[in-house]
Protein backbone atom coordinates (compact mmCIF):
# COMPACT_ATOMS: atom_id res chain seq x y z
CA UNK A 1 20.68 5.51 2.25
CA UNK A 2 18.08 4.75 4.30
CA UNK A 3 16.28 7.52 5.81
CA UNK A 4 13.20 5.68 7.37
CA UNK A 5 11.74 6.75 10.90
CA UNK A 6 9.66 4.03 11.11
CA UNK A 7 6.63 6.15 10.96
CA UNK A 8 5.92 5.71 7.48
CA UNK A 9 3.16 8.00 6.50
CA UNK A 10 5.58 10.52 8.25
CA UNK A 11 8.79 9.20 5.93
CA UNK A 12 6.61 9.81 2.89
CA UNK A 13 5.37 13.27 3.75
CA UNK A 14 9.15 14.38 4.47
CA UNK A 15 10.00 13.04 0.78
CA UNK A 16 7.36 15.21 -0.78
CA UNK A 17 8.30 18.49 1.16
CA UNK A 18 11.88 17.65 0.28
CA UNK A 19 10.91 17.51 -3.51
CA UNK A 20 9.25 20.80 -3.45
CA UNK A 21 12.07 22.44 -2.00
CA UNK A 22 13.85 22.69 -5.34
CA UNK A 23 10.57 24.79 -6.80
CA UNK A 24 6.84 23.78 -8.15
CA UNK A 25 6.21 20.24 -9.12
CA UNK A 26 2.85 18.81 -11.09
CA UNK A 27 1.72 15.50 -9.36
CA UNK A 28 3.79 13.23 -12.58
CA UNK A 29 7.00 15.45 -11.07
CA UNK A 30 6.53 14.55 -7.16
CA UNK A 31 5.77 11.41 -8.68
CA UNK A 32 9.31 10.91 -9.89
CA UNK A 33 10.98 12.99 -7.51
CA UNK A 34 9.72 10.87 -4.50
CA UNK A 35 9.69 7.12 -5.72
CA UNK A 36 5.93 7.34 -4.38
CA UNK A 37 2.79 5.45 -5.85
CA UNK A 38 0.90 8.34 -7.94
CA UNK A 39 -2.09 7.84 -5.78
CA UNK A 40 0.01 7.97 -2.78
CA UNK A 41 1.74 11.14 -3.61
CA UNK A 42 -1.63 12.61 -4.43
CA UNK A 43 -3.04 11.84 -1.06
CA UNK A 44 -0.26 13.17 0.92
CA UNK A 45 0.27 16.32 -1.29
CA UNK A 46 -3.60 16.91 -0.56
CA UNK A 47 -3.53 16.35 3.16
CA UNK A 48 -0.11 18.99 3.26
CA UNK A 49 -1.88 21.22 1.58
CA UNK A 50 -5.12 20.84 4.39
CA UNK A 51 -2.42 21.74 6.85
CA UNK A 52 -1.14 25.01 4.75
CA UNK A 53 2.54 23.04 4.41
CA UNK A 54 1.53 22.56 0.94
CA UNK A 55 0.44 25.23 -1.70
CA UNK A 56 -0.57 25.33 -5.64
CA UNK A 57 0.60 28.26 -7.64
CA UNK A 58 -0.98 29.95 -10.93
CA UNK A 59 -0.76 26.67 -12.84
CA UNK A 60 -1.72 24.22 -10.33
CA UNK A 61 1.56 23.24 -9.46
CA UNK A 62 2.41 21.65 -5.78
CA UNK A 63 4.70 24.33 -3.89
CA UNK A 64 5.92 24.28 -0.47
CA UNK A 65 2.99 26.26 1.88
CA UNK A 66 2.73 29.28 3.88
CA UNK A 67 2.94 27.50 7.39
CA UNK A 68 6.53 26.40 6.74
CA UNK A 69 7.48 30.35 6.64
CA UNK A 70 5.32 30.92 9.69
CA UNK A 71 7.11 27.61 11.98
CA UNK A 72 10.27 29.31 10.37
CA UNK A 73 9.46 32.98 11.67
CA UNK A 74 8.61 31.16 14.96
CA UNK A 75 12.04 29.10 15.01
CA UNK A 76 14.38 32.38 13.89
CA UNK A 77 12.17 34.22 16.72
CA UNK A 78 13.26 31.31 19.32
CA UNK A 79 16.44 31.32 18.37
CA UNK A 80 16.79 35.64 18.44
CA UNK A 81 15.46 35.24 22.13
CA UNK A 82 17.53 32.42 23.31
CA UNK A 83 20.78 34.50 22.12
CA UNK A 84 19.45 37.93 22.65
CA UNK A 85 20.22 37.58 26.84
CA UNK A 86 23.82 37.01 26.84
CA UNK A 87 24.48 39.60 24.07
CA UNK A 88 22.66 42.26 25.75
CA UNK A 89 24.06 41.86 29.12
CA UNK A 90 27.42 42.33 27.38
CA UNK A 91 26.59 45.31 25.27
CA UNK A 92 25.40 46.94 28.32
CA UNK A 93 28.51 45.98 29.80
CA UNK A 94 30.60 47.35 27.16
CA UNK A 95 28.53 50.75 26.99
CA UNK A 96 27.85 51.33 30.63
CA UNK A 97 24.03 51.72 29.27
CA UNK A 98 20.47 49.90 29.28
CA UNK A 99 20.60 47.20 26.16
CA UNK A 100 16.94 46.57 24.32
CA UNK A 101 15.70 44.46 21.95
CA UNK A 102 12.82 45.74 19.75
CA UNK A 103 10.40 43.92 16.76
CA UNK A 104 7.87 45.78 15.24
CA UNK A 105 4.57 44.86 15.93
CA UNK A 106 2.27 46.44 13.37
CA UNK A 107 2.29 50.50 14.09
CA UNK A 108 3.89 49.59 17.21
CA UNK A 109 7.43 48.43 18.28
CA UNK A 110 7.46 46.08 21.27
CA UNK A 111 10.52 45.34 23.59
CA UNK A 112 11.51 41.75 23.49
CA UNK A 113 14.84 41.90 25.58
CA UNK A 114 16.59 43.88 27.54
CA UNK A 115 19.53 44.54 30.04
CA UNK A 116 19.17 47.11 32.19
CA UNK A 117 22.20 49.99 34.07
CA UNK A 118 22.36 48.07 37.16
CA UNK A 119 22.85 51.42 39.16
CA UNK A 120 21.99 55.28 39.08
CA UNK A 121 20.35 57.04 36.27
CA UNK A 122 19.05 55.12 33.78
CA UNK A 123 16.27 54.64 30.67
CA UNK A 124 14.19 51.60 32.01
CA UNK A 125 12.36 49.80 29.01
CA UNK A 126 10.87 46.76 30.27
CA UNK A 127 10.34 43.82 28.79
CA UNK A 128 6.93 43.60 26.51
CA UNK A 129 6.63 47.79 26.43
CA UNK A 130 4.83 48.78 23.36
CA UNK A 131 6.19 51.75 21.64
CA UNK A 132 5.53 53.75 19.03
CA UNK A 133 7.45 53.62 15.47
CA UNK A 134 7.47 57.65 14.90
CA UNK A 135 10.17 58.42 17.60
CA UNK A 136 13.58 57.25 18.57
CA UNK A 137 16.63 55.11 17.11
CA UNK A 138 15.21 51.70 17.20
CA UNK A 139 11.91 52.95 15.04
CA UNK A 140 13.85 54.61 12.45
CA UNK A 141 15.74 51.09 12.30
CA UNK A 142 12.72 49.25 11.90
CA UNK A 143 11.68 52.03 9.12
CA UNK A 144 14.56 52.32 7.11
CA UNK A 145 14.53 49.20 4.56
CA UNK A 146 10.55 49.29 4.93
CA UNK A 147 9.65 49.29 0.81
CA UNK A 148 8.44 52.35 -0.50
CA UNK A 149 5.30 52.47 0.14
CA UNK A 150 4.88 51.34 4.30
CA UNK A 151 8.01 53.95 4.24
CA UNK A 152 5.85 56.82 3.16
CA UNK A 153 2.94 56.07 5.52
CA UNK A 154 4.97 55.52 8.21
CA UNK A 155 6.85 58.36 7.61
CA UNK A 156 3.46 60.55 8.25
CA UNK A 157 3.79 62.19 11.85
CA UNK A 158 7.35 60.80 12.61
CA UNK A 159 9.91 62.73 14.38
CA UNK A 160 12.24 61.54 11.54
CA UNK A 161 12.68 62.52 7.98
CA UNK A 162 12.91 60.48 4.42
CA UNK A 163 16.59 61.94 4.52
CA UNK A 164 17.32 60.35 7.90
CA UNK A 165 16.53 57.40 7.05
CA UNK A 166 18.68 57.54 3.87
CA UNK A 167 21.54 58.55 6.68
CA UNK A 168 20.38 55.60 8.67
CA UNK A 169 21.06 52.70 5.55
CA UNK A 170 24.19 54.22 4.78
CA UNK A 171 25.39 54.29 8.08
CA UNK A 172 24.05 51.15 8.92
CA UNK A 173 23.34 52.28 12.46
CA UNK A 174 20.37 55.32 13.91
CA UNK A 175 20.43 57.87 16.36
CA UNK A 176 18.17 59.73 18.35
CA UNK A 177 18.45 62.91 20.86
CA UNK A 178 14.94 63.58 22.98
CA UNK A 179 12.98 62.30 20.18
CA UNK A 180 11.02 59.44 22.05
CA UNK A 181 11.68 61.31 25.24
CA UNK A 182 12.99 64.75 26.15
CA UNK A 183 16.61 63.98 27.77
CA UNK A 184 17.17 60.36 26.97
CA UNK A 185 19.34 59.36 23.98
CA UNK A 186 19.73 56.44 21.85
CA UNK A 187 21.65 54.55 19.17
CA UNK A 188 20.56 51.02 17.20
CA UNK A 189 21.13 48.81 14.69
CA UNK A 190 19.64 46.53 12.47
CA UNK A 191 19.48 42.46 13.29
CA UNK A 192 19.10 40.46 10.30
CA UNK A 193 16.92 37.35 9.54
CA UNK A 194 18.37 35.17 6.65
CA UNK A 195 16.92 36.59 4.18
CA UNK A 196 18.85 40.17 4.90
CA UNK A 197 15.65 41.00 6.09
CA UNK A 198 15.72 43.41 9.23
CA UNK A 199 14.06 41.54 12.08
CA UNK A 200 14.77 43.50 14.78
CA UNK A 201 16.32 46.31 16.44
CA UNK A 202 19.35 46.44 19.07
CA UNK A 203 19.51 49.57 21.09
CA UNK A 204 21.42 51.52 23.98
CA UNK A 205 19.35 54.44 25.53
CA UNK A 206 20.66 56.64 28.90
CA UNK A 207 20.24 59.98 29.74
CA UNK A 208 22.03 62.92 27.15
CA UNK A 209 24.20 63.59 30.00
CA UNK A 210 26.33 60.43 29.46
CA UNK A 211 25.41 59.55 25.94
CA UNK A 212 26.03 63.17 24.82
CA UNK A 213 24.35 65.12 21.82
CA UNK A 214 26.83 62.70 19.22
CA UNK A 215 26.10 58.99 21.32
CA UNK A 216 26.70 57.17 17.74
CA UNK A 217 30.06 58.63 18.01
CA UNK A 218 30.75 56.81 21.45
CA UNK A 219 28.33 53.58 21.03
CA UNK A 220 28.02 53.14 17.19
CA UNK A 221 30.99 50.42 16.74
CA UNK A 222 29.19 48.55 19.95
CA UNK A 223 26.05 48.71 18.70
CA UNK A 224 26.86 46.86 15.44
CA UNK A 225 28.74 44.53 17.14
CA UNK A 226 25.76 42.98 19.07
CA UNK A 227 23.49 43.23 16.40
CA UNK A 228 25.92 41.08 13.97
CA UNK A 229 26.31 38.43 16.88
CA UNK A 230 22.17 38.00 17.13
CA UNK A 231 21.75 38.58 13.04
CA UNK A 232 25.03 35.54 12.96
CA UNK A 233 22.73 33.39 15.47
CA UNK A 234 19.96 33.74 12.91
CA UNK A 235 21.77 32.60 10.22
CA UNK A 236 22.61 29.45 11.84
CA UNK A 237 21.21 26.36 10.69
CA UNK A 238 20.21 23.55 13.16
């Protein structure tokens, strides 16, 4: 089958990525994997590895490089965006609440998205609002399946508990009542990268008056809905 581009330097450097995608190959193994001239091979493997697209591991070995992860990261985060908008505007539809969309940013949690009650009382979180990750539903999301250790620090000064959170993984979905603010509640769930990874947060938030002192009760099953639509636009390929 002939895959040519006509760009053939190009051709050749897609061959060699290609071969490391099954795992770690020594120079004699992209050698045979590619078809390539061993000189060849060595040049390009060299020059991918200049550009970070190419790595060596303990024994030398050619592996694939840390800047395909980061394009990747940058491709899922495209991709969250693109579908976050429609799926917002219909959770807030479905909920009669404001719809966000939060990633952690270091300490921080930062809105991405967001579809706001068109009328009356609402909880405005604009777009690009920094937050912080000891208060409120979409923080304890973004905590829960944190390994152990980033767990415990981050659970130093939080208005959530170690037991919450265990509350939180079972349930699959978080809570909060006044914690990030006094009279606004909020339920979230986890979005998914694929790698089961949790990427982001989907939230409602509204005043305790509507949402009630039990909002997971009334929002939960809508909550989980959205964020399996943007974790199933992840998980697309292409």
């Amino acid at each position: 089958m002939d895959n040519s581009s006509g760009v053939g330097v190009l051709d050749k450097a897609a061959l060699v990525l290609s071969a490391l995608e099954s795992g770690p190959a020594t120079l004699a193994g992209l050698v045979a994997a590619t078809g390539l001239a061993r000189p060849t091979a060595h040049r390009l493997a060299v020059a991918l590895e200049h550009h970070r697209m190419v790595a060596r591991d303990m024994q030398g070995r050619f592996i694939l490089g840390p800047r395909l992860a980061e394009l990747a990261a940058a491709a899922g985060e495209d991709r969250l965006l693109a579908t976050a908008g429609p799926v917002l505007t219909h959770l807030r539809d479905v909920t009669g609440e404001s719809a966000q969309l939060y990633r952690r940013q270091g300490d921080m949690r930062i809105c991405v998205a967001a579809a706001e009650r068109l009328s009356g009382l609402r909880d405005t979180v604009p777009v690009g609002s920094t937050l912080p990750m000891k208060a409120g539903s979409a923080a304890q999301i973004l905590m829960a399946w944190e390994e152990p250790e980033r767990l415990h620090r981050g659970l130093q000064g939080a208005r959530f508990t170690a037991t919450a959170l265990s509350g939180v993984r079972r349930r699959g979905w978080a809570q909060s009542i006044g914690e990030r603010e006094p009279g606004v509640a909020s339920v979230s769930a986890p979005v998914r990268g694929p790698s089961n990874r949790v990427v982001a947060a989907v939230s409602v938030s509204g005043p305790i008056e509507r949402l009630t002192r039990h909002p997971g009760r009334m929002h939960a099953q809508a909550i989980i809905d959205a964020a399996g639509r943007l974790t199933e636009a992840l998980r697309r390929t292409g």
